[in-house]
N, C-alpha and C. Protein backbone atom coordinates (compact mmCIF):
# COMPACT_ATOMS: atom_id res chain seq x y z
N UNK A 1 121.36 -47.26 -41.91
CA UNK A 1 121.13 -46.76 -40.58
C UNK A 1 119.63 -46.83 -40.30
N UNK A 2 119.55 -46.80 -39.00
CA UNK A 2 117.95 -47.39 -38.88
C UNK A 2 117.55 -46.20 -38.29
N UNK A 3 116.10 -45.54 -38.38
CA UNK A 3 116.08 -44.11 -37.94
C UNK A 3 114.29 -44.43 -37.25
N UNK A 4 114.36 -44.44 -36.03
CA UNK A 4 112.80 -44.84 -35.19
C UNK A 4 112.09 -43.16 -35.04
N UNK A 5 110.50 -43.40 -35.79
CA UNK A 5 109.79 -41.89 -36.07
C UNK A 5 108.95 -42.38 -35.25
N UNK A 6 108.40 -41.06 -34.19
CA UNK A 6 107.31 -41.03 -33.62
C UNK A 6 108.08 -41.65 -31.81
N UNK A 7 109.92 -41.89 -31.56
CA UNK A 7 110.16 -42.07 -29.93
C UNK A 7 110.58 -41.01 -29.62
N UNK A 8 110.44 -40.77 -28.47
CA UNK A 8 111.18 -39.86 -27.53
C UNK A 8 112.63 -40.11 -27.80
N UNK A 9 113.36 -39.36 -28.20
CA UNK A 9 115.30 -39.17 -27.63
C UNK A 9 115.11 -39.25 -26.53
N UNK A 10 116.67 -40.06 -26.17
CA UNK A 10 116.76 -40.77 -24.94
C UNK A 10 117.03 -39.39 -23.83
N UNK A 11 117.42 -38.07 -24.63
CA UNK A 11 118.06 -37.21 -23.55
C UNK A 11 116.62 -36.27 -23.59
N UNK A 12 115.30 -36.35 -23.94
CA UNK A 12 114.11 -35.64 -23.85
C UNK A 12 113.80 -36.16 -22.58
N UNK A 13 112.43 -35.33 -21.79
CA UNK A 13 112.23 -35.37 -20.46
C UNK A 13 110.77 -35.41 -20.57
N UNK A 14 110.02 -36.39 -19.76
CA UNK A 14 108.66 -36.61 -19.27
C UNK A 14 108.12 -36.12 -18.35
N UNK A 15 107.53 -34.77 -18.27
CA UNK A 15 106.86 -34.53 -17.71
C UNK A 15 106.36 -34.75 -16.40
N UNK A 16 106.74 -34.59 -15.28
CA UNK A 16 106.74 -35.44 -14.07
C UNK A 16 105.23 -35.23 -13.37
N UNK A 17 104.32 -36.17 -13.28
CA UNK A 17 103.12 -36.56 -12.47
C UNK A 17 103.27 -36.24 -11.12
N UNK A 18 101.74 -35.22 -10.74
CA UNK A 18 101.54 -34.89 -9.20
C UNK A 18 101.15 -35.97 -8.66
N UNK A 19 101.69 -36.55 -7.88
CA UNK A 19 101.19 -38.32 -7.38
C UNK A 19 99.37 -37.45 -6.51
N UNK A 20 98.72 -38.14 -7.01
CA UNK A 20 97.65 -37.93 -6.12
C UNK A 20 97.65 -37.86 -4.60
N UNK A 21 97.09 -37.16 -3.83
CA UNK A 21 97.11 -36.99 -2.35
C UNK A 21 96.32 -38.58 -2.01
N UNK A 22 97.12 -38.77 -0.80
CA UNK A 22 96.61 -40.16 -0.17
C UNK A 22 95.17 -39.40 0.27
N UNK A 23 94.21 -41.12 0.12
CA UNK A 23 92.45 -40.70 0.64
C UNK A 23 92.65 -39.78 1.86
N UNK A 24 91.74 -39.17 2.67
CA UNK A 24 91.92 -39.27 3.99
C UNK A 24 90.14 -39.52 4.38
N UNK A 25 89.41 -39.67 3.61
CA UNK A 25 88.22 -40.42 4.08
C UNK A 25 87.38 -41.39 3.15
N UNK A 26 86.62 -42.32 3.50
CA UNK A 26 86.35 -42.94 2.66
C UNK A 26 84.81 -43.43 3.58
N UNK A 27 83.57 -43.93 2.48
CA UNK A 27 82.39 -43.99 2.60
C UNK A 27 82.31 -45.31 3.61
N UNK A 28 81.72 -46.04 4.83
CA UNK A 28 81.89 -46.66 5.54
C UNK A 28 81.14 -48.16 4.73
N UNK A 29 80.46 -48.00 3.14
CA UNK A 29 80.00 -49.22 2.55
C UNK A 29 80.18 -48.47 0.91
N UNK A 30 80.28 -48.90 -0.16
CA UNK A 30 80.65 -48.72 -1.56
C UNK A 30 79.13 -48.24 -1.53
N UNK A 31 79.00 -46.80 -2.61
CA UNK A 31 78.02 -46.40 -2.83
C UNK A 31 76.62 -45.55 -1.21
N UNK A 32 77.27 -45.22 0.04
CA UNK A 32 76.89 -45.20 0.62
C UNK A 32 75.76 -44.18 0.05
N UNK A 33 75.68 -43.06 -0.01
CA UNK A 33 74.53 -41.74 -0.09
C UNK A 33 73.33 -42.43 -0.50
N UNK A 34 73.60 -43.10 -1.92
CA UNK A 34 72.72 -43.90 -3.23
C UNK A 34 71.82 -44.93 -1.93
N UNK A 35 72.67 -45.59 -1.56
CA UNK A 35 71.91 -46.46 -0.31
C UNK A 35 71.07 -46.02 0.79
N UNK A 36 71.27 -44.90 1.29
CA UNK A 36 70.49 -44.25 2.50
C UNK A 36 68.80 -43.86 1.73
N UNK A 37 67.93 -44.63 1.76
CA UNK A 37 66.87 -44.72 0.96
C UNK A 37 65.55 -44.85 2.04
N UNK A 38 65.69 -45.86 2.91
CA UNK A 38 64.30 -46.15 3.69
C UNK A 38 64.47 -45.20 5.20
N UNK A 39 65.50 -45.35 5.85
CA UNK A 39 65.89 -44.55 7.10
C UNK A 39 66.98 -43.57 7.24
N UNK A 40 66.52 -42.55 6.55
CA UNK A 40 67.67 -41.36 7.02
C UNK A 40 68.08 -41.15 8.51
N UNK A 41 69.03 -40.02 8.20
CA UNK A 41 69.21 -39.58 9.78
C UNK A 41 67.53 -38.66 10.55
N UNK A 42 67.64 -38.55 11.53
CA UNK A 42 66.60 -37.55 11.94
C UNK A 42 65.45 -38.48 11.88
N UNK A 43 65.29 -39.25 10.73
CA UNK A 43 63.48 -39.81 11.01
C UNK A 43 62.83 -40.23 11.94
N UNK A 44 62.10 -39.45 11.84
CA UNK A 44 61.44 -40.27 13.85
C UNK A 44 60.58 -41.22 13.42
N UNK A 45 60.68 -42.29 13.91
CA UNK A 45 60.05 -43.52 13.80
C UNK A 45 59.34 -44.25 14.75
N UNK A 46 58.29 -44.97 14.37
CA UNK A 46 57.18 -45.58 15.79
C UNK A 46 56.94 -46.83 14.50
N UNK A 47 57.05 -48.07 15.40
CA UNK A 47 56.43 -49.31 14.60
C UNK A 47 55.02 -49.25 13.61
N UNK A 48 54.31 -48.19 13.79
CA UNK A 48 53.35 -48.11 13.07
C UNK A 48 53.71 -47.06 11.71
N UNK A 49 54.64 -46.07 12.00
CA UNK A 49 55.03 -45.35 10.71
C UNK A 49 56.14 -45.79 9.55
N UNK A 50 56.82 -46.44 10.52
CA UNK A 50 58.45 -47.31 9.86
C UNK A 50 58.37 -47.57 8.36
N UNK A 51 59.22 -47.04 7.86
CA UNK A 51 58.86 -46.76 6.70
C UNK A 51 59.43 -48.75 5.92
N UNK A 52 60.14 -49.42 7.31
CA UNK A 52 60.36 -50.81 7.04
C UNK A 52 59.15 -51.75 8.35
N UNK A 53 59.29 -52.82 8.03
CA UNK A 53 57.82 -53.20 9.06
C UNK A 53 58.69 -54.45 8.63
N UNK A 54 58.24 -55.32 10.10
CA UNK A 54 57.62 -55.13 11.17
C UNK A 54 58.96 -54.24 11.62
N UNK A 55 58.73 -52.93 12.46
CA UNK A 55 59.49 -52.18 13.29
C UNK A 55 59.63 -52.21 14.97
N UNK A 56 60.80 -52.29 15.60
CA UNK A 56 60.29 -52.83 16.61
C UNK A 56 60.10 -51.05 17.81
N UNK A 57 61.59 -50.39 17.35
CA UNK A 57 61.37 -49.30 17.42
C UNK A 57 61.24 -47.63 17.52
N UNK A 58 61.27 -47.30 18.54
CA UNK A 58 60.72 -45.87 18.72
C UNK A 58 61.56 -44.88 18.85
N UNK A 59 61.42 -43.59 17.95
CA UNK A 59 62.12 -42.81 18.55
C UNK A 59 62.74 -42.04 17.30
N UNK A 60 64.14 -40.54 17.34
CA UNK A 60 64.50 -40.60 15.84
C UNK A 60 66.08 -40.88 15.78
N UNK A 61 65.71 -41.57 14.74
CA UNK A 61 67.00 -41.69 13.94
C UNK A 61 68.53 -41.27 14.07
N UNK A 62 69.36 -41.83 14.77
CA UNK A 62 70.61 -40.98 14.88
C UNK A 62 71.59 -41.24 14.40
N UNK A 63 71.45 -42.57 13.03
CA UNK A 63 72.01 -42.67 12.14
C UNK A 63 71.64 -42.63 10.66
N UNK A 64 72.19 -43.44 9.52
CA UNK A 64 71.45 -43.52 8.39
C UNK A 64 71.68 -45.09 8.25
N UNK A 65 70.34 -45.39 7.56
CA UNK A 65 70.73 -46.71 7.37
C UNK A 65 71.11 -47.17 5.73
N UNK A 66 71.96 -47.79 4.92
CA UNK A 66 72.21 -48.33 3.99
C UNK A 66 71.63 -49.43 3.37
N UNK A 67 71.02 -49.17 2.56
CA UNK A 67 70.33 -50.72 2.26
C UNK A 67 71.08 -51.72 0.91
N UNK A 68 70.35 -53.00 0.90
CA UNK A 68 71.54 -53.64 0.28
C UNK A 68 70.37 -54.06 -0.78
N UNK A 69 70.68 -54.14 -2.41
CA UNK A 69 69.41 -54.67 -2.82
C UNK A 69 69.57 -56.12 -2.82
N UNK A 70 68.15 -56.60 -3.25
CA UNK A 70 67.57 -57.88 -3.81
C UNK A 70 68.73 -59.26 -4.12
N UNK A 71 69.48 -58.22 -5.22
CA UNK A 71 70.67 -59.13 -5.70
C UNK A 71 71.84 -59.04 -4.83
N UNK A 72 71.76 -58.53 -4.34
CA UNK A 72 73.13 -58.44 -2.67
C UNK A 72 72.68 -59.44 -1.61
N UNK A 73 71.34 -60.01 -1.24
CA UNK A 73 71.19 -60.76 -0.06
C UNK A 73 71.86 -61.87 -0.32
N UNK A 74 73.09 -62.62 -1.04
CA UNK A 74 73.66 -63.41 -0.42
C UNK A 74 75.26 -63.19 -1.58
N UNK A 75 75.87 -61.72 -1.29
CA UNK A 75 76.53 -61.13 -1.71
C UNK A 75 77.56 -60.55 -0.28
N UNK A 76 78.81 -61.39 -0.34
CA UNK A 76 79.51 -60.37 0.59
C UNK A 76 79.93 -59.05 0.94
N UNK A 77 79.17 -57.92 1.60
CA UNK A 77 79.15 -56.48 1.25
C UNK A 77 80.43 -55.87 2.54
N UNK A 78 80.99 -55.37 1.83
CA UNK A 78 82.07 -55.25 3.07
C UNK A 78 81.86 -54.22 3.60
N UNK A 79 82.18 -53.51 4.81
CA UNK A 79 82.20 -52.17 5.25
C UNK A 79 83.65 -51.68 5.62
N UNK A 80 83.97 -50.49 5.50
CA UNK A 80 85.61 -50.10 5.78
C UNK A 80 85.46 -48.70 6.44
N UNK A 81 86.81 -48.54 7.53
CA UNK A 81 87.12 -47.50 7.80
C UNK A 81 87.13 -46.11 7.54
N UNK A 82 85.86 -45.21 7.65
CA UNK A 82 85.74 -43.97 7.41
C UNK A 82 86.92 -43.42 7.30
N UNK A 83 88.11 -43.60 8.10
CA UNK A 83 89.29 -42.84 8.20
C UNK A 83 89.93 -43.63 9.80
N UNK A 84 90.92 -43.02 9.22
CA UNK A 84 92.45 -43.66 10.19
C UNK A 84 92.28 -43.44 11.45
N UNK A 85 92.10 -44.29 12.43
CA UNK A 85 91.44 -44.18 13.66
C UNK A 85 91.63 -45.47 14.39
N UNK A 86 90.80 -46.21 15.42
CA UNK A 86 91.25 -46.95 16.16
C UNK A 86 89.61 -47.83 16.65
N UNK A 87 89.85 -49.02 16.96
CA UNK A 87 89.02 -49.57 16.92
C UNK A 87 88.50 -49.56 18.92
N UNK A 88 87.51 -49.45 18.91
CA UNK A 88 87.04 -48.92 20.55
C UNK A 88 86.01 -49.96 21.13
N UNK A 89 85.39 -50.43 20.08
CA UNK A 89 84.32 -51.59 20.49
C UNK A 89 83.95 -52.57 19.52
N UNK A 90 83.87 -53.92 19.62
CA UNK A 90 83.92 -54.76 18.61
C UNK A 90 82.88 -55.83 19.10
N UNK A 91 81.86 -55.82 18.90
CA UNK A 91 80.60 -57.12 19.89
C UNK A 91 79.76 -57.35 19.28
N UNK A 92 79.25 -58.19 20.03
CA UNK A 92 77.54 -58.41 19.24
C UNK A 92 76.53 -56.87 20.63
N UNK A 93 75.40 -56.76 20.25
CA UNK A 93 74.74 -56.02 20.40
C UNK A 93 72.90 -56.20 20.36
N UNK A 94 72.27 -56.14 21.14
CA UNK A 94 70.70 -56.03 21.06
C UNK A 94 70.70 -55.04 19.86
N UNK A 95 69.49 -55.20 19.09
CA UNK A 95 69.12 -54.09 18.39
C UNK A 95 70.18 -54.25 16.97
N UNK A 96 71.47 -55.21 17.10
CA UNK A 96 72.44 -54.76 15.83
C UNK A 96 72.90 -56.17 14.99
N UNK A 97 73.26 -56.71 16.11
CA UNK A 97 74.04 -58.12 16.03
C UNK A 97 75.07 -58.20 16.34
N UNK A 98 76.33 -57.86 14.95
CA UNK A 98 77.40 -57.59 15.24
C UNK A 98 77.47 -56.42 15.46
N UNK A 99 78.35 -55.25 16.23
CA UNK A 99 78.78 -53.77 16.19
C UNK A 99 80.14 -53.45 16.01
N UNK A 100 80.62 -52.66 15.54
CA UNK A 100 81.78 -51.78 15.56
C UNK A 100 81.98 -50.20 16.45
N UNK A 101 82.42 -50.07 16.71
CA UNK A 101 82.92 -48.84 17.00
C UNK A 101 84.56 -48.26 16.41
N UNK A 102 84.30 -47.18 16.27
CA UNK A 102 86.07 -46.32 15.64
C UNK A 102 85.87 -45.34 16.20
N UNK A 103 86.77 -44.97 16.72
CA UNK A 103 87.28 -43.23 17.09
C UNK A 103 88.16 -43.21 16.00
N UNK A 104 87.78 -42.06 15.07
CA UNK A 104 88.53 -41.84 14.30
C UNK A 104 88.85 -40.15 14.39
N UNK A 105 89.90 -39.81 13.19
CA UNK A 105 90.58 -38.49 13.21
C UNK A 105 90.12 -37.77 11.77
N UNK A 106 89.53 -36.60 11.60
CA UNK A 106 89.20 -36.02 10.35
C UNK A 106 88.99 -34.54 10.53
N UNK A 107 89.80 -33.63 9.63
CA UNK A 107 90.03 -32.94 9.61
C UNK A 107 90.74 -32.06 11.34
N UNK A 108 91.82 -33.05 11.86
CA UNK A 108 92.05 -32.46 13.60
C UNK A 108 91.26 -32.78 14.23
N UNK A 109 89.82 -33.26 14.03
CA UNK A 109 88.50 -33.40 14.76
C UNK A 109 88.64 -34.91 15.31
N UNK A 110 87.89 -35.28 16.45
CA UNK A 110 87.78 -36.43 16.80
C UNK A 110 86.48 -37.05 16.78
N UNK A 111 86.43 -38.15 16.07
CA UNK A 111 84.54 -38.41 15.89
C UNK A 111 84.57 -39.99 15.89
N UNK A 112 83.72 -39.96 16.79
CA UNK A 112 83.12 -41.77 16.89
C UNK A 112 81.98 -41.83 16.19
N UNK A 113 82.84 -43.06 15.03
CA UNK A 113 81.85 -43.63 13.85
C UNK A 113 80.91 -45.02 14.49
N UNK A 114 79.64 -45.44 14.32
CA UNK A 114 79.50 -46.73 14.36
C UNK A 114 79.09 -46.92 13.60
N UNK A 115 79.24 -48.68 13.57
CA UNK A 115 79.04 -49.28 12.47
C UNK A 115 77.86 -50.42 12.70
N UNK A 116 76.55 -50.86 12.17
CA UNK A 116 75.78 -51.60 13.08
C UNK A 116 75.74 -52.82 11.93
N UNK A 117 74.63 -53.89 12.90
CA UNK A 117 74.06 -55.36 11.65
C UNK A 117 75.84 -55.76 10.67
N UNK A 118 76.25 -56.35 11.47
CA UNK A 118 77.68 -56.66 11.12
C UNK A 118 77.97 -58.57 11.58
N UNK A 119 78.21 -58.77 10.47
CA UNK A 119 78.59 -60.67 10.48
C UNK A 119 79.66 -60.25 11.72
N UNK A 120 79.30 -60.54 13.09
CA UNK A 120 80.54 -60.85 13.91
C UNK A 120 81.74 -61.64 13.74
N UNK A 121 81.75 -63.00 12.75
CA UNK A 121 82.72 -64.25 12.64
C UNK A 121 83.36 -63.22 11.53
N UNK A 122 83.00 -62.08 10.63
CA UNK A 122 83.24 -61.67 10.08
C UNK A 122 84.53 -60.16 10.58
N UNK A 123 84.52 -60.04 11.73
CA UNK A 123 85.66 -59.15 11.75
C UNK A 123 87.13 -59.06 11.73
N UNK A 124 87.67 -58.15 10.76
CA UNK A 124 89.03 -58.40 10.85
C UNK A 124 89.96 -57.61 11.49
N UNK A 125 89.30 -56.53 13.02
CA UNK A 125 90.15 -56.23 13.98
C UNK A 125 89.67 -56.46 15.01
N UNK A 126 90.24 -55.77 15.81
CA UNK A 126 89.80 -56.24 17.82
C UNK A 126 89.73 -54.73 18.30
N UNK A 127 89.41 -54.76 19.65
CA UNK A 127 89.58 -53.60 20.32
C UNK A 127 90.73 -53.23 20.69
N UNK A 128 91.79 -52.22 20.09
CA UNK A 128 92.86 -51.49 20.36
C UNK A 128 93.69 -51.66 19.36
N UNK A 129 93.03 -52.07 17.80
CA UNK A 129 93.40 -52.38 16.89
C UNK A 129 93.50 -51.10 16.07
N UNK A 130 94.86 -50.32 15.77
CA UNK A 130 94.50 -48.84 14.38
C UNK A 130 94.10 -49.72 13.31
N UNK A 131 93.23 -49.08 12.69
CA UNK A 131 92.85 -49.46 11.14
C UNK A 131 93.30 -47.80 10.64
N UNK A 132 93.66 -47.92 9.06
CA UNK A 132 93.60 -47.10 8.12
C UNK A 132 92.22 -46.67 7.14
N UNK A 133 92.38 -45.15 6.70
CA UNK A 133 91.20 -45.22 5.79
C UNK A 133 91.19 -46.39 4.71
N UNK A 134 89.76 -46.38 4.58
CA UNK A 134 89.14 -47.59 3.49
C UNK A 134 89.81 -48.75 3.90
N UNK A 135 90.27 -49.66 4.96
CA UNK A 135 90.56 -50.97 5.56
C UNK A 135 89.23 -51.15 5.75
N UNK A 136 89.44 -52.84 5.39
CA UNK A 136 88.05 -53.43 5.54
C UNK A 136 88.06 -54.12 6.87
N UNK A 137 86.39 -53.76 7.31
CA UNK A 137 86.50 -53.87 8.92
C UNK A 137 86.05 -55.01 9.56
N UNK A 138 85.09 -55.42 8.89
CA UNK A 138 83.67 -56.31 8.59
C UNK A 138 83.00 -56.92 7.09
N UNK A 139 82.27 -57.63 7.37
CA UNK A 139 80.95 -57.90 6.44
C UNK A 139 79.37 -57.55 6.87
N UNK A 140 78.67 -57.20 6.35
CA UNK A 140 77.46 -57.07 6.50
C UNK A 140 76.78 -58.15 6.84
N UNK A 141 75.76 -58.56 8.16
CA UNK A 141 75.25 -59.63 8.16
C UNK A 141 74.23 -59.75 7.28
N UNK A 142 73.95 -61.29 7.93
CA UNK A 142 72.85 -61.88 6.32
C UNK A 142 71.39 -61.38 6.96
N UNK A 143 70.19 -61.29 6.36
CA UNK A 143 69.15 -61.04 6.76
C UNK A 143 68.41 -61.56 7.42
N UNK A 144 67.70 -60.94 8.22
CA UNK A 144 67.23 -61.47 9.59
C UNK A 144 67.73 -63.01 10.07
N UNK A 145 68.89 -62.75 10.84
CA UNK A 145 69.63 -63.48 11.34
C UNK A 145 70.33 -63.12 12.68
N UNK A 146 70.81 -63.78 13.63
CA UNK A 146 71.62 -63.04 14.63
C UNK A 146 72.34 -62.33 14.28
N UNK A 147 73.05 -62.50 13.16
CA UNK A 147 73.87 -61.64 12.64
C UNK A 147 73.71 -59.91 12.26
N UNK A 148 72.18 -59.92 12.07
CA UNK A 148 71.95 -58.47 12.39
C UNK A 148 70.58 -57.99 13.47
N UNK A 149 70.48 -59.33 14.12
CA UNK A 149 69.36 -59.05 15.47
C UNK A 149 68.23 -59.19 14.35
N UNK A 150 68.25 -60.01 13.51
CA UNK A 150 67.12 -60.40 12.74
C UNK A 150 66.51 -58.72 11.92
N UNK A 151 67.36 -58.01 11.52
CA UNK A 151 66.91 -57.26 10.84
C UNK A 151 67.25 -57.59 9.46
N UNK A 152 66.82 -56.56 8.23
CA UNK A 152 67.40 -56.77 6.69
C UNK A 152 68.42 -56.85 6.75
N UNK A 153 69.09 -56.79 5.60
CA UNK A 153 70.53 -56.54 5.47
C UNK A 153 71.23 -55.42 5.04
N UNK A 154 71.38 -54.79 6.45
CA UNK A 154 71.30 -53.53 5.85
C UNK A 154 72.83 -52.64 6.82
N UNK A 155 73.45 -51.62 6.67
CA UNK A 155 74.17 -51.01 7.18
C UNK A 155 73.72 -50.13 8.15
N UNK A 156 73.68 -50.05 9.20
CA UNK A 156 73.43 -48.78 10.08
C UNK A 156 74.44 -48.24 10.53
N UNK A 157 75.00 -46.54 10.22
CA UNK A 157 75.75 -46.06 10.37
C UNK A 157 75.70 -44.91 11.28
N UNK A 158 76.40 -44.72 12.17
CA UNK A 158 76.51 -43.09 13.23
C UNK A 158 77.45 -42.81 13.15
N UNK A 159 77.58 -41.35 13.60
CA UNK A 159 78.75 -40.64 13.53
C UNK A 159 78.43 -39.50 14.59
N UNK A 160 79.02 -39.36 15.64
CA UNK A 160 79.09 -37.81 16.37
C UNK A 160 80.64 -37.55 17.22
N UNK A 161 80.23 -36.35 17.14
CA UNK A 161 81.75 -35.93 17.85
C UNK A 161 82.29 -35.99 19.43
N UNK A 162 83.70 -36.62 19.50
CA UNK A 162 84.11 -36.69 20.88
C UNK A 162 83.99 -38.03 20.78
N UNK A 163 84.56 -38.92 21.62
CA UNK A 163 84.95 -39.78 22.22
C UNK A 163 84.13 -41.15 22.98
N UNK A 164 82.84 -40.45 23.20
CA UNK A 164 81.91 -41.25 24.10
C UNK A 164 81.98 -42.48 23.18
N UNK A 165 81.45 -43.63 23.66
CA UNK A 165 80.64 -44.92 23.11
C UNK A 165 79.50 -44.74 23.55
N UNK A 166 78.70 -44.66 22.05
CA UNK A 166 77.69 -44.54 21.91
C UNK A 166 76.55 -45.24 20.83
N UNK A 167 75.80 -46.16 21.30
CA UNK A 167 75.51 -46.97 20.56
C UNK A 167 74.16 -47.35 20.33
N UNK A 168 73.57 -46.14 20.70
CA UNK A 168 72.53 -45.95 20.50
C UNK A 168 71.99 -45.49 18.72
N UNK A 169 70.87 -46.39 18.19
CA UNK A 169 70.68 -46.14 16.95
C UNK A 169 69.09 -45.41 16.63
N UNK A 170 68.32 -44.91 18.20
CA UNK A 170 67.68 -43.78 18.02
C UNK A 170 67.69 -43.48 19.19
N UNK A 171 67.03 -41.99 19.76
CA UNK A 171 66.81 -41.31 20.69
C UNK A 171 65.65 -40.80 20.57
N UNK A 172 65.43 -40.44 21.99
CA UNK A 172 64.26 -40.09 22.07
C UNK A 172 63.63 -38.37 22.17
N UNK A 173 64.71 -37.34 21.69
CA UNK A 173 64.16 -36.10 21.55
C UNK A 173 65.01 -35.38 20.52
N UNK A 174 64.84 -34.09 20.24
CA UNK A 174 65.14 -33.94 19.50
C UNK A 174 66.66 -33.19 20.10
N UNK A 175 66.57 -32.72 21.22
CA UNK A 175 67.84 -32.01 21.95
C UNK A 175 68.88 -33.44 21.89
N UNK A 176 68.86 -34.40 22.14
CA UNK A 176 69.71 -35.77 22.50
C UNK A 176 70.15 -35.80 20.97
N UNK A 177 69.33 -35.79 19.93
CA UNK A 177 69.62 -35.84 18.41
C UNK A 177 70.72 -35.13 17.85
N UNK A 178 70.96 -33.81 18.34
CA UNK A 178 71.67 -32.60 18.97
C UNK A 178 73.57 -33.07 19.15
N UNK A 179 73.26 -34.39 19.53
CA UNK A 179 74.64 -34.91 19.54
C UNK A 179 75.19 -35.72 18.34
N UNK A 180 74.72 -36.08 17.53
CA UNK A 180 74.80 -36.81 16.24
C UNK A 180 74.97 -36.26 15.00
N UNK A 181 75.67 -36.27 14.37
CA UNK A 181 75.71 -35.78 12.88
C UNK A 181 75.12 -36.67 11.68
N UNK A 182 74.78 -35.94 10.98
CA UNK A 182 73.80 -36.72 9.39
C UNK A 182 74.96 -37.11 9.08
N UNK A 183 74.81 -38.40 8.80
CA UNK A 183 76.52 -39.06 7.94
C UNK A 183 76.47 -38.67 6.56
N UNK A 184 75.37 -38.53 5.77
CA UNK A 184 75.64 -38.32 4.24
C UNK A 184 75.79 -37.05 4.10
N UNK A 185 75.40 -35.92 4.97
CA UNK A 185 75.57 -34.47 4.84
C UNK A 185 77.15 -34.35 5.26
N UNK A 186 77.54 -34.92 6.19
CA UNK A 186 79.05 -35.18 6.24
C UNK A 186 79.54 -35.07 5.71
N UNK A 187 79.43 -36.43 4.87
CA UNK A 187 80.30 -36.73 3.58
C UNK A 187 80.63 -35.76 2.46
N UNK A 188 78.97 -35.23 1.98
CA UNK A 188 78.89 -34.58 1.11
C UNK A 188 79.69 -33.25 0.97
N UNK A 189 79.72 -32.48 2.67
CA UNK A 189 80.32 -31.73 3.20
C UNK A 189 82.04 -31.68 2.93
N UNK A 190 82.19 -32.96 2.95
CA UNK A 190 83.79 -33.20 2.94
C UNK A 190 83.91 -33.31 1.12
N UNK A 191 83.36 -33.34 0.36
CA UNK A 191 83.36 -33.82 -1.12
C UNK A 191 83.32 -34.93 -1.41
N UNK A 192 83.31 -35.80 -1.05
CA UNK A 192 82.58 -37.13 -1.43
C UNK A 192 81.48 -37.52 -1.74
């Protein structure tokens, strides 16, 4: 008779696994916080202080920007869906190149994400398109190219609440600023 040491009997029971909760948000580029390095949110900036040069310009900050290193400038960097939401604006842009817009849904709340400096040939929805969290939306354009209005290669990200399109990537006081949320304090906020 053959006797197997060390299996489970067929009538023993395994332990049944909590399936993990589906995402419900996700960082709008891999590694975002680590990246927000040269232009936070809030920085007020003038072509002569810019902490990147040549700057064209003025005003503060009402997003964060992501930067891509050295060994990424000819690296496809994707960007994805903060969360399950809907696509509101999809163009090229002064100041960006390509743009995105999402109205998205988080925590009951309604918040328009943008997404800036985006390979336009590179998008894979339209306007009135749902995307899901972490769907990839875009690519990052290449550096100073139309593709990001001749800036680096870099991510510029906003986030504020309600509905407007808004696509502005500084302002000019600090009350207007007032409407924008820090995306990495966000995040961090949410546990990510």
């Amino acid at each position: 008779m053959l006797t197997l040491t060390g299996c489970a009997s067929p009538t023993s029971t395994v332990p049944a696994t909590t399936p993990e909760p589906a995402a419900t948000l996700a960082y709008p580029i891999a590694d975002f916080p680590a990246r927000v390095t040269l232009k936070p949110f809030a920085i007020y900036i003038t072509p002569a202080t810019s902490p990147v040069q040549p700057e064209r310009f003025t005003g503060y900050h009402c997003g964060a920007d992501a930067e891509t290193t050295t060994e990424e400038t000819d690296t496809e960097i994707p960007v994805v869906a903060i969360a399950d939401g809907t696509v509101v604006l999809a163009r090229s842009a002064t100041g960006y190149g390509g743009v995105l817009v999402l109205q998205v849904t988080i925590e009951d709340e309604t918040y328009t994400a943008l997404y800036g400096h985006l390979n336009i040939d590179s998008f894979t929805v339209q306007v009135g398109d749902t995307v899901t969290v972490g769907q990839e939306l875009a690519l990052l354009g290449a550096p100073y190219s139309t593709e990001t209005d001749g800036e680096r290669k870099h991510l510029h990200f906003g986030l504020h609440p309600g509905t407007a399109i808004d696509i502005h990537g500084y302002v000019q006081s600090e009350a207007e600023l007032e409407n924008w949320i820090d995306p990495v304090a966000f995040f961090e906020a949410r546990g990510l």
